[in-house]
Protein backbone atom coordinates (compact mmCIF):
# COMPACT_ATOMS: atom_id res chain seq x y z
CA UNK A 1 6.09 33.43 16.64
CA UNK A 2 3.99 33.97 13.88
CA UNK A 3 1.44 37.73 13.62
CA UNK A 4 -1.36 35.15 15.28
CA UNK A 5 0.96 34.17 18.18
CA UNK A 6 1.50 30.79 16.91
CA UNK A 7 4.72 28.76 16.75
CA UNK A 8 5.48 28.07 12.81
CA UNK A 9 7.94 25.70 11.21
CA UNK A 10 11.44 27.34 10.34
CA UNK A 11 13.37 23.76 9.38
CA UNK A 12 11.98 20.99 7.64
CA UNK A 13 14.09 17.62 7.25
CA UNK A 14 12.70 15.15 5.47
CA UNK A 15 14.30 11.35 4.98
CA UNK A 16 17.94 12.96 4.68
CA UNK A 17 20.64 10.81 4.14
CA UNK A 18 24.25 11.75 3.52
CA UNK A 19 27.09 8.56 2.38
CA UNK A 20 30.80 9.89 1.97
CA UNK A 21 32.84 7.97 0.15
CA UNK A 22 36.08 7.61 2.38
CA UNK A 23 39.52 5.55 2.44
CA UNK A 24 39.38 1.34 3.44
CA UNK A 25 42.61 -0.06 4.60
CA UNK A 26 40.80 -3.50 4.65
CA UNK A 27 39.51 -2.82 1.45
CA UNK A 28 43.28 -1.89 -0.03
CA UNK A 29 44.11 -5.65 1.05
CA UNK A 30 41.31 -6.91 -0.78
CA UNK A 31 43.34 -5.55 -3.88
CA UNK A 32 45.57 -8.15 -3.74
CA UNK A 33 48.66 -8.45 -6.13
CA UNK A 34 47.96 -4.94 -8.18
CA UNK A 35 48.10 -3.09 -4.32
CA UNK A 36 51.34 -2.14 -5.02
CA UNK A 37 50.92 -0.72 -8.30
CA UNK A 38 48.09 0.97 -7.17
CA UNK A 39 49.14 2.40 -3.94
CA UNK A 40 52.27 3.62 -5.98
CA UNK A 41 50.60 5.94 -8.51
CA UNK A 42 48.56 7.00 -5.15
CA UNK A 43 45.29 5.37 -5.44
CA UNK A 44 43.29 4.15 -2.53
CA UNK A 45 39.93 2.18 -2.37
CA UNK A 46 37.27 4.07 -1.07
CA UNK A 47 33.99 2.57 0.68
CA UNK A 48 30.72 3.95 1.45
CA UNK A 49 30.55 5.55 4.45
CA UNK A 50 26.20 6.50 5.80
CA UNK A 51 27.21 9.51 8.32
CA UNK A 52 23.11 9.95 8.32
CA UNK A 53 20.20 7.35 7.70
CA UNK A 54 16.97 8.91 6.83
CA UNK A 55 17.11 11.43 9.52
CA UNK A 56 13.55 13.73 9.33
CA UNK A 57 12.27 16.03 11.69
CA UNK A 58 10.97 19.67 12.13
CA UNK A 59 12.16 22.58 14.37
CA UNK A 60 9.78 25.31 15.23
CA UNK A 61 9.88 29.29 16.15
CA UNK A 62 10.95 30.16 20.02
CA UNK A 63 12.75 26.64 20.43
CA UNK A 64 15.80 26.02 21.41
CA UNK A 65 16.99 22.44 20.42
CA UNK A 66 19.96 20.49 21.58
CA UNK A 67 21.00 17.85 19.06
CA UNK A 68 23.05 15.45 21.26
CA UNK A 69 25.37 12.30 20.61
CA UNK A 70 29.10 10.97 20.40
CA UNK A 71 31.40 12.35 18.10
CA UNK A 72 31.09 10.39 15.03
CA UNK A 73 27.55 10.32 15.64
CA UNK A 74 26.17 12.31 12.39
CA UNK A 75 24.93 15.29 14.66
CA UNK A 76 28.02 18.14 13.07
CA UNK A 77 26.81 16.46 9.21
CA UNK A 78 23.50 16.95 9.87
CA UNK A 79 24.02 20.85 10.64
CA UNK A 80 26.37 21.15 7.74
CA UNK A 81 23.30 20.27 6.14
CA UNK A 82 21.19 22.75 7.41
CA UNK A 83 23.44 25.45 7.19
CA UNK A 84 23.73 24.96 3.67
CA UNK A 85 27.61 24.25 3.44
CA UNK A 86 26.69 20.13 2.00
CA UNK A 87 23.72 18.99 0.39
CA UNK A 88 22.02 15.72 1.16
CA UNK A 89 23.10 12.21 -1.12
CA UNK A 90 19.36 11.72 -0.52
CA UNK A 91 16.16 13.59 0.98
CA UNK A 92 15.59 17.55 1.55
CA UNK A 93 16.55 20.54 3.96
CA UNK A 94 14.19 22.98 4.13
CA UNK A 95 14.72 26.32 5.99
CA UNK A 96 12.38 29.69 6.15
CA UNK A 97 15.53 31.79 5.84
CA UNK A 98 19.00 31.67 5.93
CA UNK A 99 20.54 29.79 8.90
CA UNK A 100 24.26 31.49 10.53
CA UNK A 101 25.89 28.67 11.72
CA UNK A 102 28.44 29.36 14.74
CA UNK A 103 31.37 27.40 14.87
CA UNK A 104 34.72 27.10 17.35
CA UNK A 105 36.32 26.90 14.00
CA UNK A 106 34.44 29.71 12.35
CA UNK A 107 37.29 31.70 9.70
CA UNK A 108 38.46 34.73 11.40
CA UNK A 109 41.70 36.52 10.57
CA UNK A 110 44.53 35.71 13.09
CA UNK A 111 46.53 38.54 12.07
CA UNK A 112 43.66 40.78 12.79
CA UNK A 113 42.46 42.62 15.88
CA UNK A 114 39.59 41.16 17.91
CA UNK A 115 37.49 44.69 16.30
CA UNK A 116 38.50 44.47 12.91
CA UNK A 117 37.29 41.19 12.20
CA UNK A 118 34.23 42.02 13.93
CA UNK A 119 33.77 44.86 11.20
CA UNK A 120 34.38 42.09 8.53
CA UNK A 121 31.97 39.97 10.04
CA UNK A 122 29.23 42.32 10.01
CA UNK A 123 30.07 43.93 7.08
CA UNK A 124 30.16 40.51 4.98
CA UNK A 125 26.45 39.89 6.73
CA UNK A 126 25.63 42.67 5.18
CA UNK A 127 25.48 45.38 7.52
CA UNK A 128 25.78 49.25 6.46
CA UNK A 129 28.44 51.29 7.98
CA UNK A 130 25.76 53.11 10.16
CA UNK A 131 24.15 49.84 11.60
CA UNK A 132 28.11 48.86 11.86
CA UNK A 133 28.58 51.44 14.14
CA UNK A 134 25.70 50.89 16.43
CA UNK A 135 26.26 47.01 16.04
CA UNK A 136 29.47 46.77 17.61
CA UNK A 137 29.25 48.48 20.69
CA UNK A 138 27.21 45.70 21.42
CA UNK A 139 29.55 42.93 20.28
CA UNK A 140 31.85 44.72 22.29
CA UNK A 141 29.90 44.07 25.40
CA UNK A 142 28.68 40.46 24.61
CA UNK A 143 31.78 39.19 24.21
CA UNK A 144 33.55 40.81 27.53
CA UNK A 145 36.92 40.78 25.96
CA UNK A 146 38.22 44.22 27.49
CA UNK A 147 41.17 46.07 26.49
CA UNK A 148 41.77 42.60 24.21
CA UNK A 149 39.17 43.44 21.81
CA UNK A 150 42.36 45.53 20.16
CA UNK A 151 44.81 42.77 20.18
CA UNK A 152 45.11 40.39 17.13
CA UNK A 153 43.30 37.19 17.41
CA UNK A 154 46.03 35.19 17.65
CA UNK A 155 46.90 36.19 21.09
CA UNK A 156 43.90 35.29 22.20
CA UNK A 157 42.55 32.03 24.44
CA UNK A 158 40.09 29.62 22.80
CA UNK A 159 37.51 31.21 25.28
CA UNK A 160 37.98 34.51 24.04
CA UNK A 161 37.74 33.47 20.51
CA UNK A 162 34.98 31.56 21.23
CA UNK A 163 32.96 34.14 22.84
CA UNK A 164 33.76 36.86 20.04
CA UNK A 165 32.53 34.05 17.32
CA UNK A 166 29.24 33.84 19.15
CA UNK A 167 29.31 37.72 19.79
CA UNK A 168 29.08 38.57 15.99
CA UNK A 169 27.13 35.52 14.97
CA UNK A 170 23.97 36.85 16.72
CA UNK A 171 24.66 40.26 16.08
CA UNK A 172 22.30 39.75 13.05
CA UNK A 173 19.93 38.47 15.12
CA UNK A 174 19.56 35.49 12.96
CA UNK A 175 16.16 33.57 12.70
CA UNK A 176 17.53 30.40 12.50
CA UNK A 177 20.97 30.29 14.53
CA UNK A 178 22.94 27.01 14.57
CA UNK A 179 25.86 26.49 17.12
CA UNK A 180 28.64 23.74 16.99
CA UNK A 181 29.79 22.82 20.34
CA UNK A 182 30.50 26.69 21.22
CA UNK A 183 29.20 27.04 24.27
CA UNK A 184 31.68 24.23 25.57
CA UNK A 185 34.27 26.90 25.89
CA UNK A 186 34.71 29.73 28.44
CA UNK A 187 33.62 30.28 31.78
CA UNK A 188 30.85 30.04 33.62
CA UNK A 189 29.96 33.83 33.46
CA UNK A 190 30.95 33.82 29.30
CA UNK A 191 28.04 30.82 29.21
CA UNK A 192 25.51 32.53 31.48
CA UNK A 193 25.78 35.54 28.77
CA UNK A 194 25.54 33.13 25.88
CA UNK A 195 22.42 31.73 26.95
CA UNK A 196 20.71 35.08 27.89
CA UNK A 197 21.74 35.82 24.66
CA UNK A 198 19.94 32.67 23.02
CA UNK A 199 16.75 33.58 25.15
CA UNK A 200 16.65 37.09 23.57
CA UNK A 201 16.57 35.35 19.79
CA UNK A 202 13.93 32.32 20.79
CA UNK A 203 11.85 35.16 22.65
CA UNK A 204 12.23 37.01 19.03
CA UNK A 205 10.83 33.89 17.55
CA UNK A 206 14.14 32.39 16.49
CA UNK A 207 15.32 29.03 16.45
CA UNK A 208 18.59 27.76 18.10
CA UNK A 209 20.20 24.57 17.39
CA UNK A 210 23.06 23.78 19.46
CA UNK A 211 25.15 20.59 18.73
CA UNK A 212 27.28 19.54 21.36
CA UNK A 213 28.03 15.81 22.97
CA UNK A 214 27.21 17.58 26.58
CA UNK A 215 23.96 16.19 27.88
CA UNK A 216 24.33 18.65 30.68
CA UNK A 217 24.52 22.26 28.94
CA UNK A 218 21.52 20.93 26.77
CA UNK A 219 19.83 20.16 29.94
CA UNK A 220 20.44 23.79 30.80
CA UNK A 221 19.99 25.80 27.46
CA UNK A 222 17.37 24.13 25.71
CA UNK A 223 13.72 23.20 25.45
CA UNK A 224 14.13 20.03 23.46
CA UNK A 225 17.06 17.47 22.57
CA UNK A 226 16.98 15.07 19.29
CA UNK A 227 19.81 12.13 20.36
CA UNK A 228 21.63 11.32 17.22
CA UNK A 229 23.55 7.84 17.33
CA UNK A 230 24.94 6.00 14.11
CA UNK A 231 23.12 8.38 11.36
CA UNK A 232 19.73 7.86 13.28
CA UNK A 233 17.43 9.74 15.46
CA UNK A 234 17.20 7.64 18.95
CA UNK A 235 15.23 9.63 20.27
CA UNK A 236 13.37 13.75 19.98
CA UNK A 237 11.76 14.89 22.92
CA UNK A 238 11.76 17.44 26.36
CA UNK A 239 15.46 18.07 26.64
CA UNK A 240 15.65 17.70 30.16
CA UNK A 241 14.21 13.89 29.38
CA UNK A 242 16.35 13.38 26.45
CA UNK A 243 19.22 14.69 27.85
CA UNK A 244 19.63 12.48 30.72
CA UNK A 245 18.94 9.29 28.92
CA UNK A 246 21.48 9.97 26.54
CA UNK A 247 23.94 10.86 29.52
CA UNK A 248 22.93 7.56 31.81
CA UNK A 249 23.64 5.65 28.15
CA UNK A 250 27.13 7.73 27.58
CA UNK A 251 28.10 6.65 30.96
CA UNK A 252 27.24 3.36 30.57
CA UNK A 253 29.47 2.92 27.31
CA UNK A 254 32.33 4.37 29.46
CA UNK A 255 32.26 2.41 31.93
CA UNK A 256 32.27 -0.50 29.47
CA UNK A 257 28.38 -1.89 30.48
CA UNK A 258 27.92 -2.64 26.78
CA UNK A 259 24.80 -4.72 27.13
CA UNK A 260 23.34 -2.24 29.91
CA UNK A 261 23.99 0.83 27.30
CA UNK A 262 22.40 -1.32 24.22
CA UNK A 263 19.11 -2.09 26.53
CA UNK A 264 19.61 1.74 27.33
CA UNK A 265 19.32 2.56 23.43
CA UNK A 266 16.73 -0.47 22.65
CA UNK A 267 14.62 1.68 25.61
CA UNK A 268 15.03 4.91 24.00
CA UNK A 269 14.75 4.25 20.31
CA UNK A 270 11.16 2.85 21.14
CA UNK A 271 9.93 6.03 22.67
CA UNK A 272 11.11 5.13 26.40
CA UNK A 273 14.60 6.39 27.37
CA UNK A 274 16.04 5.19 30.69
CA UNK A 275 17.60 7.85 32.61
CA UNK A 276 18.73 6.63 35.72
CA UNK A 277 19.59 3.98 37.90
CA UNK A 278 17.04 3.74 39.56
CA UNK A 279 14.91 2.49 36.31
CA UNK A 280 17.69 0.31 35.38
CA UNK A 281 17.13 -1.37 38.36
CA UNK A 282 13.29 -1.60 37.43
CA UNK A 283 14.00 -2.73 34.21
CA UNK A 284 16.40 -5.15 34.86
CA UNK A 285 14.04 -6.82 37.86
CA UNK A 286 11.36 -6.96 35.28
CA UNK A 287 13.60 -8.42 32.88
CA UNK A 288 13.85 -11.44 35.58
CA UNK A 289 10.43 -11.89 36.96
């Protein structure tokens, strides 16, 4: 929060849009008799590809925000974007400092113990050998890895790599801290820890953004949920509410209820997500009264 108490605005997007350019094998038939040349000397028509469509919104100090959808959705683009690592075709990111974004891919050194890359990490966020010192005792104990901790990182799980990724990544104690589908790995004790963990930086007036395609650990971790489908916002609300509509929709599209699911997203992209049977029963009698 801000000296007065108040929440204040820590990411601005406004009207982003991002197009990639990426390979068409319907488009290479389209080349008709100069394919073969051109496939030859290893050319391949490209077509424009929108991964996000004028997405805006604005996240706030103290909230933790699940951005939820399938993969393909746009939701991993759009915090490329805000972590600074891709820049928008169209539109602006705006951020009141500079977000750490935790990823199960983040680079660590595989040839390297668990506590050596630690040091690196801290070190290249700019920590001083003293607050190095003090600093990882406490990654030490965040990320529960024992005896381990000594062992290069390429003996370990994806759980235990996971949890030392998130481990140094809020040993800065970032303001704005932005999390790809981490928490998705480890056990149930290694995500209890996690979240207290994200509770201590929203309570210090961070922000957390946590992408992940699980309705349920947004339902569980966060205060608020933005459901990204096809580029677009369908719908930014109470996570809880958010959440569950975009689950009741997933399972729909599993189950192959394609005309349920597109009512489903009709419902939510006007501001009135469905998010259980029950109201799909409600709807669907009021659809034939």
């Amino acid at each position: 929060m801000g000296r007065s108490g108040e929440a204040y605005p820590t990411v601005v997007v406004e009207a982003v849009t991002r197009t990639f350019q990426v390979p068409s094998l319907e488009a290479e038939q389209d080349l008709g008799p100069v394919k073969g040349a051109m496939t030859r000397v290893g050319w391949r028509p490209k077509v424009p590809l929108e991964a996000l469509k004028g997405v805006s919104f604005t996240t706030h100090s103290g909230e933790a925000i699940g951005v939820i959808g399938r993969n393909g959705s746009g939701k991993s683009t759009l915090l490329r974007l805000i972590a600074g690592l891709d820049v928008p075709t169209s539109g602006s990111v705006t951020t009141t400092s500079t977000p750490v974004l935790l990823g199960v891919n983040a680079a660590l050194q595989p040839e390297l113990s668990g506590l050596d890359n630690a040091r690196l990490g801290l070190l290249a966020m700019g920590f001083t050998p003293e607050q190095l010192q003090r600093t990882i005792v406490k990654i030490t104990e965040q990320a529960d890895l024992g005896r381990a901790i000594h062992r290069p990182m390429k003996t370990y799980s994806s759980g235990m790599g996971a949890r030392l990724r998130f481990a140094i990544a809020t040993a800065a104690e970032p303001e704005i801290l932005l999390i790809d589908e981490a928490l998705a790995t480890g056990d149930d004790a290694s995500r209890e820890r996690a979240e207290r963990r994200m509770e201590e930086i929203r309570e210090r007036a961070g922000t957390v953004l946590l992408v992940t395609h699980s309705g349920k650990t947004v339902e569980e971790t966060c205060s608020r949920a933005i459901w990204v489908n096809d580029g677009i916002i369908v719908h930014d609300g109470p996570a809880v509410e958010t959440a569950r509509a975009y689950r009741w929709w997933a399972w729909n599209i599993a189950q192959g209820e394609t005309e349920v699911a597109d009512r489903l997203l009709a419902e939510a992209l006007r501001g009135s997500p469905v998010t259980d049977r029950r109201s799909r029963r409600r709807t669907a009698v009021k659809e034939q009264g």
